[in-house]
C-alpha atoms as a PDB file:
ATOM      1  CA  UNK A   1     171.641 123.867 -31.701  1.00  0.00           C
ATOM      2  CA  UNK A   2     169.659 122.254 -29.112  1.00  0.00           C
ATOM      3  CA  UNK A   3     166.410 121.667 -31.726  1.00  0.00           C
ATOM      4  CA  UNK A   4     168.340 119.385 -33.420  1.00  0.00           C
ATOM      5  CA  UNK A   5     169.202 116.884 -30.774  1.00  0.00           C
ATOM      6  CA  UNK A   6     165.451 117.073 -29.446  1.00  0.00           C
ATOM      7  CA  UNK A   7     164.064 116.408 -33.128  1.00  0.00           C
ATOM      8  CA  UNK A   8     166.507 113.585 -33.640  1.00  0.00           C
ATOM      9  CA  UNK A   9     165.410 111.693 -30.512  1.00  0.00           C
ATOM     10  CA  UNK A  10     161.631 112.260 -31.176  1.00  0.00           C
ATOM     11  CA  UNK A  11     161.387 112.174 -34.489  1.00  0.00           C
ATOM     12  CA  UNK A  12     159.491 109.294 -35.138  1.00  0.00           C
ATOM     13  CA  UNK A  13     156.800 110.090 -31.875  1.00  0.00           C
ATOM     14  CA  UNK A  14     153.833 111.967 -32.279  1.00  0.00           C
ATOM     15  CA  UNK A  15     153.997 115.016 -29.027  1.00  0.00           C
ATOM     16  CA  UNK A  16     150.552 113.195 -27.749  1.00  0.00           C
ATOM     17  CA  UNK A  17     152.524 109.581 -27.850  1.00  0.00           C
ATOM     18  CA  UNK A  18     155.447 111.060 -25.722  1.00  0.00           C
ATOM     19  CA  UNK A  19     155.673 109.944 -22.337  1.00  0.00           C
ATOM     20  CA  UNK A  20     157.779 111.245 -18.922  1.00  0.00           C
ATOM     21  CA  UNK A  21     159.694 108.143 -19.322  1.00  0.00           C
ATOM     22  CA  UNK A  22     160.674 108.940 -22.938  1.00  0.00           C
ATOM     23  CA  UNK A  23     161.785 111.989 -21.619  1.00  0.00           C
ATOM     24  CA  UNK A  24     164.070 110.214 -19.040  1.00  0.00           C
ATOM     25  CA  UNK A  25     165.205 108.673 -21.749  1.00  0.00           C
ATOM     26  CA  UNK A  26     166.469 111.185 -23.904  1.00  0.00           C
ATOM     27  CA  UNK A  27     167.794 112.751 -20.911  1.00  0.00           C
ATOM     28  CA  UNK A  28     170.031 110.193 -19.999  1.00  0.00           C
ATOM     29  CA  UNK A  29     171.281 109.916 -23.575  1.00  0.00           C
ATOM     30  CA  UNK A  30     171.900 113.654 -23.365  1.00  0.00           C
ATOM     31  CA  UNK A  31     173.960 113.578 -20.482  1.00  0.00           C
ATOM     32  CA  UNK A  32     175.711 110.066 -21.509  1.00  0.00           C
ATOM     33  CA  UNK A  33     177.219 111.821 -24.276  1.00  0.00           C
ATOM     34  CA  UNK A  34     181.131 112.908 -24.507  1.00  0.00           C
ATOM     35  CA  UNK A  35     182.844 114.639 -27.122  1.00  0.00           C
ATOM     36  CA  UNK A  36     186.242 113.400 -28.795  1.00  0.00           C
ATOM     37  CA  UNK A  37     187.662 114.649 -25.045  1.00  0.00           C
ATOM     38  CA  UNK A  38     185.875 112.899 -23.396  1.00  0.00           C
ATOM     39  CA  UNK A  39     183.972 115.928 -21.660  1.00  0.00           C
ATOM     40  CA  UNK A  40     180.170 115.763 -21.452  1.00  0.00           C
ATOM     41  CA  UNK A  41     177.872 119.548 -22.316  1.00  0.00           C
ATOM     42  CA  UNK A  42     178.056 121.793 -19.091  1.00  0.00           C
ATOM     43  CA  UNK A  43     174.751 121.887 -16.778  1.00  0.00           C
ATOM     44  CA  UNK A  44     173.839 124.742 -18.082  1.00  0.00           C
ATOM     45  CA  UNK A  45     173.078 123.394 -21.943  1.00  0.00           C
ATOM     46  CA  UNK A  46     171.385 120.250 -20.584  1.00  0.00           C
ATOM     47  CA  UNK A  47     169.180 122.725 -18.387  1.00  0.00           C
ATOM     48  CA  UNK A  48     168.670 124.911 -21.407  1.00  0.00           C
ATOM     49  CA  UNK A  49     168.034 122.058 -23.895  1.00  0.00           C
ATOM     50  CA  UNK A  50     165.405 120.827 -21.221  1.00  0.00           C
ATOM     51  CA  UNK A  51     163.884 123.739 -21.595  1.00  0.00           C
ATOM     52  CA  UNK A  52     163.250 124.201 -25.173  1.00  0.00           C
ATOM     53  CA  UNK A  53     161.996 121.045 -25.262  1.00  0.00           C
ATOM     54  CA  UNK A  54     159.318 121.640 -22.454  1.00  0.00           C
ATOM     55  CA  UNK A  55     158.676 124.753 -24.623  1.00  0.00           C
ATOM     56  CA  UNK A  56     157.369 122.337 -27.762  1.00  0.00           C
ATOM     57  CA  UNK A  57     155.246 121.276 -25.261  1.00  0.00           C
ATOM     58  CA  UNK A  58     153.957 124.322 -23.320  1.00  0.00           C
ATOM     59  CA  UNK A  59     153.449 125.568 -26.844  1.00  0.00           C
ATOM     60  CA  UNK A  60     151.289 122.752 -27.962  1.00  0.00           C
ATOM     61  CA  UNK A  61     149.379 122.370 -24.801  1.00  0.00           C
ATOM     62  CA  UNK A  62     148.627 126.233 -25.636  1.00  0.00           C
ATOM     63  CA  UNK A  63     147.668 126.076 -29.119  1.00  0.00           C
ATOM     64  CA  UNK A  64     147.110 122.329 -30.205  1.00  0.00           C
ATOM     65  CA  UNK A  65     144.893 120.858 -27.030  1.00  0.00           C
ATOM     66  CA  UNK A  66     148.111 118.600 -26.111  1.00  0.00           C
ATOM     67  CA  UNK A  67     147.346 117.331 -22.552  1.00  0.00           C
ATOM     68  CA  UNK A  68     149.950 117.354 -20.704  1.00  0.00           C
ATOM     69  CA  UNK A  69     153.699 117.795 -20.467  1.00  0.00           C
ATOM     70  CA  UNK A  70     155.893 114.886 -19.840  1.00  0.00           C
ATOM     71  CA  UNK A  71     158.955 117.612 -19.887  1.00  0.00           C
ATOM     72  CA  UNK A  72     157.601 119.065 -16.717  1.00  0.00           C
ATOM     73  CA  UNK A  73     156.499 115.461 -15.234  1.00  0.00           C
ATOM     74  CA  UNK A  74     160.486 114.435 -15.520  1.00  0.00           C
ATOM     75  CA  UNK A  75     161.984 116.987 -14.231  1.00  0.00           C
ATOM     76  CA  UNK A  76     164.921 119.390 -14.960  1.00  0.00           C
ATOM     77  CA  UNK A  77     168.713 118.149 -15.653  1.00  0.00           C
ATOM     78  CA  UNK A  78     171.027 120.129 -15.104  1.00  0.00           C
ATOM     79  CA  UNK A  79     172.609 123.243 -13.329  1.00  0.00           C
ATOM     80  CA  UNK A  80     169.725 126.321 -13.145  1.00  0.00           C
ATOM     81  CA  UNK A  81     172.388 128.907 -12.544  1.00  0.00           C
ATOM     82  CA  UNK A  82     175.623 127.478 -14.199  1.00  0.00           C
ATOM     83  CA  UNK A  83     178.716 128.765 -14.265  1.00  0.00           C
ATOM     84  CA  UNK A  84     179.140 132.767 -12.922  1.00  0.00           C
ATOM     85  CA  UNK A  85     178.366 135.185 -16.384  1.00  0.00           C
ATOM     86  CA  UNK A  86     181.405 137.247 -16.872  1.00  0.00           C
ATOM     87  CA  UNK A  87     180.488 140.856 -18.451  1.00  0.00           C
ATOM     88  CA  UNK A  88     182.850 143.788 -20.267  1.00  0.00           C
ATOM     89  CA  UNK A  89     183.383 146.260 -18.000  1.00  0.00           C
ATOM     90  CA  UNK A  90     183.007 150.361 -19.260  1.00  0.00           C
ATOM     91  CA  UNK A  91     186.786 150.226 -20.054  1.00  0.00           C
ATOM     92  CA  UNK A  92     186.682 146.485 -22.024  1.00  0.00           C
ATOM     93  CA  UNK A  93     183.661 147.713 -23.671  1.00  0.00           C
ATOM     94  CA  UNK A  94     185.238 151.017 -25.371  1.00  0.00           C
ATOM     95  CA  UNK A  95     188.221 149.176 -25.928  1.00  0.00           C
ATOM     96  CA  UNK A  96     186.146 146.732 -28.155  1.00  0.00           C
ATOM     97  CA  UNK A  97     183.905 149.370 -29.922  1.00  0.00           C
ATOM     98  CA  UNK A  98     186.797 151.466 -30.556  1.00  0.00           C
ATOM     99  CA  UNK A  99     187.929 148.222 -33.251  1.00  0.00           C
ATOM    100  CA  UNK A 100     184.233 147.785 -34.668  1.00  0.00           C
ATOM    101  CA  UNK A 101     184.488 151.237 -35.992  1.00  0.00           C
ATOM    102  CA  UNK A 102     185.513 149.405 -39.270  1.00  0.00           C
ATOM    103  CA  UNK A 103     182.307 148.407 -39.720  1.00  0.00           C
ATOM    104  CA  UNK A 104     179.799 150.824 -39.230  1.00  0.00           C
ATOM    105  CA  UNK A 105     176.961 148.041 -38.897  1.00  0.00           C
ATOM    106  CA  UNK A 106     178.722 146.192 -36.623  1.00  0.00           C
ATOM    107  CA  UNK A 107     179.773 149.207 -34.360  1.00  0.00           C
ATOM    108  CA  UNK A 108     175.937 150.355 -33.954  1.00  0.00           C
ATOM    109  CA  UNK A 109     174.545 146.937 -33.573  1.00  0.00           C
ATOM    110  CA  UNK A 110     176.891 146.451 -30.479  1.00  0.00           C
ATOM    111  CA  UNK A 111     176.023 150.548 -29.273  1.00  0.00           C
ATOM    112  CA  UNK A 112     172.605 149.178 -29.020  1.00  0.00           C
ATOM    113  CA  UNK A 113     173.262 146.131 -27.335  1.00  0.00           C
ATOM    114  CA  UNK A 114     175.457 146.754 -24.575  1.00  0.00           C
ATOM    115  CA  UNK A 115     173.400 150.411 -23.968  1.00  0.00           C
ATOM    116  CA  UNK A 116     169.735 148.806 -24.197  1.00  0.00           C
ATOM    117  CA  UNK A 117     170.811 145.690 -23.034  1.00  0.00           C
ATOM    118  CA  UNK A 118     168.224 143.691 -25.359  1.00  0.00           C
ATOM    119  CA  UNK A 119     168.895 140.498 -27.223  1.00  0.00           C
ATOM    120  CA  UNK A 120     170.209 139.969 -30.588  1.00  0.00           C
ATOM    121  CA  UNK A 121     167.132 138.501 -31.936  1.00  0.00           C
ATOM    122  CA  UNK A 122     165.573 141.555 -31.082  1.00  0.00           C
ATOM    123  CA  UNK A 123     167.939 144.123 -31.853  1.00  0.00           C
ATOM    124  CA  UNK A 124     168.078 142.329 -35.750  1.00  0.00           C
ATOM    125  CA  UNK A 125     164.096 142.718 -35.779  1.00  0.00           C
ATOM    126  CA  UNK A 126     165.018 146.907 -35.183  1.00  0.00           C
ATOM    127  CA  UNK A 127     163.339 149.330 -37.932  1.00  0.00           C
ATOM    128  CA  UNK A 128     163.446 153.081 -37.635  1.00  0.00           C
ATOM    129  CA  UNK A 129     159.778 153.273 -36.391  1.00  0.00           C
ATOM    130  CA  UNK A 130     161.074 152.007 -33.352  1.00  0.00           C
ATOM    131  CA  UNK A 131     163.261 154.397 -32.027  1.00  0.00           C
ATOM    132  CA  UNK A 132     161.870 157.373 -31.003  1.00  0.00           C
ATOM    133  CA  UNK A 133     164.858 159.766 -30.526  1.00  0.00           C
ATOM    134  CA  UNK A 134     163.012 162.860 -29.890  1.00  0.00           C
ATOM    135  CA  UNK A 135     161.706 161.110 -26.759  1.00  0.00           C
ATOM    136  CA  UNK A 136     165.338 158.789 -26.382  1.00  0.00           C
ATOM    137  CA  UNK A 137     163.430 155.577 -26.133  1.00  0.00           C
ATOM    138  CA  UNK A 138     163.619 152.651 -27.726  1.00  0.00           C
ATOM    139  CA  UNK A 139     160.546 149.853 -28.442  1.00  0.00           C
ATOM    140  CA  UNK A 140     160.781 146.086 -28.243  1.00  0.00           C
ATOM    141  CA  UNK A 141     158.137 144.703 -29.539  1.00  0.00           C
ATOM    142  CA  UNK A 142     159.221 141.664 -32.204  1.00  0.00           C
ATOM    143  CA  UNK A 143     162.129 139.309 -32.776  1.00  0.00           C
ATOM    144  CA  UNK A 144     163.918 137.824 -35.753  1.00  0.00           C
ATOM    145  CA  UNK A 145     165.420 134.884 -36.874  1.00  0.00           C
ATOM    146  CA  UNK A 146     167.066 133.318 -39.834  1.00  0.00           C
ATOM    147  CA  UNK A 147     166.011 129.825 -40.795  1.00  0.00           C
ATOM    148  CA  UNK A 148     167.442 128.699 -43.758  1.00  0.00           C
ATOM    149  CA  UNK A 149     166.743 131.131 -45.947  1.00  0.00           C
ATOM    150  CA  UNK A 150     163.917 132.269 -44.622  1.00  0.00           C
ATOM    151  CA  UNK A 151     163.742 135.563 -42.419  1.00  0.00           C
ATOM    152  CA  UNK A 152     161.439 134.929 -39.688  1.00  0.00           C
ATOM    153  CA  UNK A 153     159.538 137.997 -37.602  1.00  0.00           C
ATOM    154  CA  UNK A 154     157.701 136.710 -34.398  1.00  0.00           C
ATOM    155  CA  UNK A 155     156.159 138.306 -31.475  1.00  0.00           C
ATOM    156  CA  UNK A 156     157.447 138.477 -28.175  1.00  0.00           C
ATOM    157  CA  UNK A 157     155.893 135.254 -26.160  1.00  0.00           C
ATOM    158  CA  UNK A 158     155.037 137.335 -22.889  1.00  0.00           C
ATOM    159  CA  UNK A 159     153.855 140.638 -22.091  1.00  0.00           C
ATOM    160  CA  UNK A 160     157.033 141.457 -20.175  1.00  0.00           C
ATOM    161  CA  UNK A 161     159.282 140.851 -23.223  1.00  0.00           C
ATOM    162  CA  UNK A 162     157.244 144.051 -25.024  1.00  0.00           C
ATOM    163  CA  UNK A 163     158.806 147.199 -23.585  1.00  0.00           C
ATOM    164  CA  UNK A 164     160.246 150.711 -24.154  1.00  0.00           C
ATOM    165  CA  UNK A 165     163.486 151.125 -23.000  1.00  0.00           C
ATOM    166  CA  UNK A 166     165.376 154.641 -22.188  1.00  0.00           C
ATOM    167  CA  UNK A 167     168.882 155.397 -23.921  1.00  0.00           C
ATOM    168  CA  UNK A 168     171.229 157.834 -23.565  1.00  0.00           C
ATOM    169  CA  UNK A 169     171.110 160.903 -26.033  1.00  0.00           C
ATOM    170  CA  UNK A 170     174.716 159.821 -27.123  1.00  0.00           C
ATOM    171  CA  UNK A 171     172.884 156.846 -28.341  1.00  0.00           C
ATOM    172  CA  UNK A 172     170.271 158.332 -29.931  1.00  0.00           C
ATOM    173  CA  UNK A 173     172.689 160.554 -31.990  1.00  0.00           C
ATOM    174  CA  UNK A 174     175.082 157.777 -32.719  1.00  0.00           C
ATOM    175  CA  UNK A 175     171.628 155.819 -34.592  1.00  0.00           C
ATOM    176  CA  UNK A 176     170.588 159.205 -35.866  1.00  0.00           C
ATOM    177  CA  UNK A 177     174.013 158.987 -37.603  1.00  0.00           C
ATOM    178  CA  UNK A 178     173.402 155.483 -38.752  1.00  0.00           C
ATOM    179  CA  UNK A 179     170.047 155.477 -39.963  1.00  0.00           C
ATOM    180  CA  UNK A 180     171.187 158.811 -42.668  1.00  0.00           C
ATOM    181  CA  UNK A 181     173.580 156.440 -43.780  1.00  0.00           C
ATOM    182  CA  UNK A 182     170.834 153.647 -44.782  1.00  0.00           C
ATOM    183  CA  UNK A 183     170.195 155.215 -47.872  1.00  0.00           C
ATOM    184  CA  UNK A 184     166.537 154.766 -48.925  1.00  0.00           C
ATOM    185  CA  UNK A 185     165.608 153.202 -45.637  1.00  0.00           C
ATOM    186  CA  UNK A 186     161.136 152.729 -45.032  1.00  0.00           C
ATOM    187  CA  UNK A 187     160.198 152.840 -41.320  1.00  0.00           C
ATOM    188  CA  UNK A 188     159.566 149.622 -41.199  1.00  0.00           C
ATOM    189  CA  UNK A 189     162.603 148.463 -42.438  1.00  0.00           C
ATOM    190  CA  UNK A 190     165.231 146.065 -40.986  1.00  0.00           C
ATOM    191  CA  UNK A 191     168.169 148.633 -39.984  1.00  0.00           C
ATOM    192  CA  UNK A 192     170.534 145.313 -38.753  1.00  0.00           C
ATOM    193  CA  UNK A 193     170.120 143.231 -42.201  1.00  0.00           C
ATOM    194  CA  UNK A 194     172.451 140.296 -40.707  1.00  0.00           C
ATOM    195  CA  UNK A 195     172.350 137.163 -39.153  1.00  0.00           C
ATOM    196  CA  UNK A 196     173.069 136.311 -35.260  1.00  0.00           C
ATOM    197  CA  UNK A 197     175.980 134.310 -36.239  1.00  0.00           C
ATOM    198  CA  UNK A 198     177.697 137.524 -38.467  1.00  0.00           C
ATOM    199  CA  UNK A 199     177.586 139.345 -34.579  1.00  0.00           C
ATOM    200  CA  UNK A 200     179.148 136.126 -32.718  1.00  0.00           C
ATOM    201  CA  UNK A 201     181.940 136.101 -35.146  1.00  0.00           C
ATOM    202  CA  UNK A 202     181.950 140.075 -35.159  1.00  0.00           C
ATOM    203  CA  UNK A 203     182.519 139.861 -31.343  1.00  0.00           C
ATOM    204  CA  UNK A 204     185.284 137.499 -31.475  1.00  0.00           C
ATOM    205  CA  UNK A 205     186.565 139.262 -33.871  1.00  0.00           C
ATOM    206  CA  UNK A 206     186.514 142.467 -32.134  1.00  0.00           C
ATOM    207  CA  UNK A 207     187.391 140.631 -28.532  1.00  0.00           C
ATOM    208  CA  UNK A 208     190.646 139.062 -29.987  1.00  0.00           C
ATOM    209  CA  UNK A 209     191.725 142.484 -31.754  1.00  0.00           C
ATOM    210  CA  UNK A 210     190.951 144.576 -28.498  1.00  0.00           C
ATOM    211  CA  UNK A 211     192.688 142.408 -25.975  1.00  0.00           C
ATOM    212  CA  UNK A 212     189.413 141.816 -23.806  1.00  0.00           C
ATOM    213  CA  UNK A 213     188.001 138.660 -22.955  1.00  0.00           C
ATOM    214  CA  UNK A 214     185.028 136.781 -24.941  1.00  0.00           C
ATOM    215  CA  UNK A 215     181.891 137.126 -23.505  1.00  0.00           C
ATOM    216  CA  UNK A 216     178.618 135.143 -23.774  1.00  0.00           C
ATOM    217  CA  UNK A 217     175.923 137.090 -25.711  1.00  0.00           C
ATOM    218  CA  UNK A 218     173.770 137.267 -22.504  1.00  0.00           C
ATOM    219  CA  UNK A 219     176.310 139.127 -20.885  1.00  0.00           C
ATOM    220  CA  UNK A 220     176.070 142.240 -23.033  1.00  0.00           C
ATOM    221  CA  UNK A 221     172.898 142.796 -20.781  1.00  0.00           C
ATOM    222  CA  UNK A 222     174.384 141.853 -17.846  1.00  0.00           C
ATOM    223  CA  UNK A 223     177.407 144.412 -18.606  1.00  0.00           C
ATOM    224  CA  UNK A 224     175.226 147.059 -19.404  1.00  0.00           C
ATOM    225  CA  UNK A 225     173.023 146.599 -15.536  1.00  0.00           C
ATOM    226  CA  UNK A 226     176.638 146.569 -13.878  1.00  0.00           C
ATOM    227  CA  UNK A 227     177.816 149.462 -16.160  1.00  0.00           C
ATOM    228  CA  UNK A 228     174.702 151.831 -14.476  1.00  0.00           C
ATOM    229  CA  UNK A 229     175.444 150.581 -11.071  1.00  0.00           C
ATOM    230  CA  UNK A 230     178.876 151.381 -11.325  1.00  0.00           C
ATOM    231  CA  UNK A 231     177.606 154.920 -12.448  1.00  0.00           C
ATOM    232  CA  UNK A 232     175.099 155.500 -10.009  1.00  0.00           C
ATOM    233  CA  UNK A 233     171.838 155.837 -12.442  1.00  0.00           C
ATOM    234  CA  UNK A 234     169.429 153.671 -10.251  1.00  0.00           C
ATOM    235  CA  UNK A 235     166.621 154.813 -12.166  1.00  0.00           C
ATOM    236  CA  UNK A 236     167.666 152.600 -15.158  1.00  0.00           C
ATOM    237  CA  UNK A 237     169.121 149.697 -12.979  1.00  0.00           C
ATOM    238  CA  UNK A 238     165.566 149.282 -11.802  1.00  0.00           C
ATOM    239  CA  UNK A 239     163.820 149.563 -14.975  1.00  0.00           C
ATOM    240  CA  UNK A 240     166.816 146.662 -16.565  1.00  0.00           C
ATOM    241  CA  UNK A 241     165.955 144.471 -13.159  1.00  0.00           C
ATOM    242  CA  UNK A 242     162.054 144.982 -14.117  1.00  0.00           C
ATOM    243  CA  UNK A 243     162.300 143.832 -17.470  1.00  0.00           C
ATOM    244  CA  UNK A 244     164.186 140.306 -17.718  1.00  0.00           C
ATOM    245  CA  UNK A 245     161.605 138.694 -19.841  1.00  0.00           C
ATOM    246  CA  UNK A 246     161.009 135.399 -19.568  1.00  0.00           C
ATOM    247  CA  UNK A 247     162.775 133.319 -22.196  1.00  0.00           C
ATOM    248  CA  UNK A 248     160.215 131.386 -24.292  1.00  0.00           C
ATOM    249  CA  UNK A 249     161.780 131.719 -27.695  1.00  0.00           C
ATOM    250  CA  UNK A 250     160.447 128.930 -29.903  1.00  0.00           C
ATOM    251  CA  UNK A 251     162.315 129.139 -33.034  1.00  0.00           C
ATOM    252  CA  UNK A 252     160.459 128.396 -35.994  1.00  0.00           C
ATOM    253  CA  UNK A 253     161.920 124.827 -37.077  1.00  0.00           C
ATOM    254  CA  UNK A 254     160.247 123.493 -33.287  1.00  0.00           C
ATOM    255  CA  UNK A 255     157.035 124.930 -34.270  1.00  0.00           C
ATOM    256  CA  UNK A 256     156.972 123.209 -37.544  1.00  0.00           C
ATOM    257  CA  UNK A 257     157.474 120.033 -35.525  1.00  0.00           C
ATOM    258  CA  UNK A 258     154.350 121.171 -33.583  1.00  0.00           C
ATOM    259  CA  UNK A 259     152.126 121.133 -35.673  1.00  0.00           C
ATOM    260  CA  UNK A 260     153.262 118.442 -37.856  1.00  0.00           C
ATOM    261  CA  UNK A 261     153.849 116.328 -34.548  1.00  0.00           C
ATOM    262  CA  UNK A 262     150.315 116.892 -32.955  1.00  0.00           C
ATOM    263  CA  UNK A 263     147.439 115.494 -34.836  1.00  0.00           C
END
């Protein structure tokens, strides 16, 4: 995780002590790094560590009065649009739900995903209240995460990342289904009571046994937009272009660091 090399750089700074050059620093030990083959992390993770990092920041200049942000005064590293996404095609996709049907948690956790296109922090935060099948929508409005063993529920960080989504009535059937089989389910509920990293292995799990390739997590949202192009339903290919929330997840071990950090 990319908290963990941030927190073992600064660990010993106070957020209001850290400079632009300490930044640089860190930077340049990020990218000096090689693994036991010699190969350093891809663009992409240095851009995206970057960016958590000036998201401790953004955070405290929000909440804690910090000043400034000697993220943002350094500068980026790495590659903003990395390597091309690859995404499961219609035919991949059914190939890989058809093997999750072993699981019946598994098989509607990845029905929502690759239909709504949301993430999986927000498709674990899912309770029955949410869904409104009647109508065939779906609402974001909160995200989850597990850290340690505490189960963390957090707000979206922007107004674009709260939104109703449409589904398909085969969708809302196939969650009809599943929620009759969570005996004694509240509303409010979790309906997905597992961790992110139960789905990553369920995926590879399912890839390998289907024959299709691995994909990223991201790209179950980008499969989904070029599933309804490839279909012709503009309508939704619209609303999934208007909706890419801005990624500002601050996961709760960097916000401890906030506020213990910032004094």
């Amino acid at each position: 995780m990319g908290h963990k090399k941030i927190l073992h750089f600064f660990k010993n700074k106070k957020m209001n002590a850290i400079t632009a050059k300490d930044v640089i620093k860190w930077q340049n030990e990020i990218m000096a790094y090689r693994n036991e083959k010699g190969k350093p992390y891809s663009p992409t993770y240095l851009k995206t560590i970057h960016n958590q990092l000036s998201a401790i920041f953004n955070h405290a200049i929000k909440y804690y009065d910090l000043k400034s942000n000697p993220a943002a005064k350094a500068g980026n590293m790495g590659d903003k649009d990395g390597a091309e996404v690859e995404f499961w095609t219609k035919e991949e996709y059914t190939k890989f739900s058809d093997v999750m049907m072993d699981k019946p948690l598994s098989f509607y956790a990845f029905e929502v995903l690759y239909w709504c296109g949301i993430r999986v922090g927000e498709l674990l935060a899912l309770t029955p209240e949410d869904f409104d099948l009647k109508n065939s929508t779906l609402r974001i409005n909160k995200s989850y995460q597990r850290i340690g063993k505490r189960d963390i529920i957090t707000d979206p960080k922007t107004k674009k990342s709260k939104r109703i989504i449409k589904m398909p009535r085969f969708l809302c059937e196939e969650i009809e289904e599943y929620i009759n089989m969570l005996y004694g389910i509240k509303p409010t509920d979790r309906m997905f009571t597992v961790t992110k990293s139960y789905l990553h292995h369920e995926m590879r799990r399912g890839a390998k046994e289907a024959g299709v390739k691995l994909i990223v997590e991201l790209a179950v949202k980008q499969g989904v937009t070029e599933q309804l192009k490839a279909t012709n339903q503009m309508k939704w290919v619209c609303m999934m272009n208007n909706i890419k929330a801005q990624a500002e997840e601050i996961i709760y071990a960097e916000i401890v660091y906030v506020r213990g950090k910032v004094k």
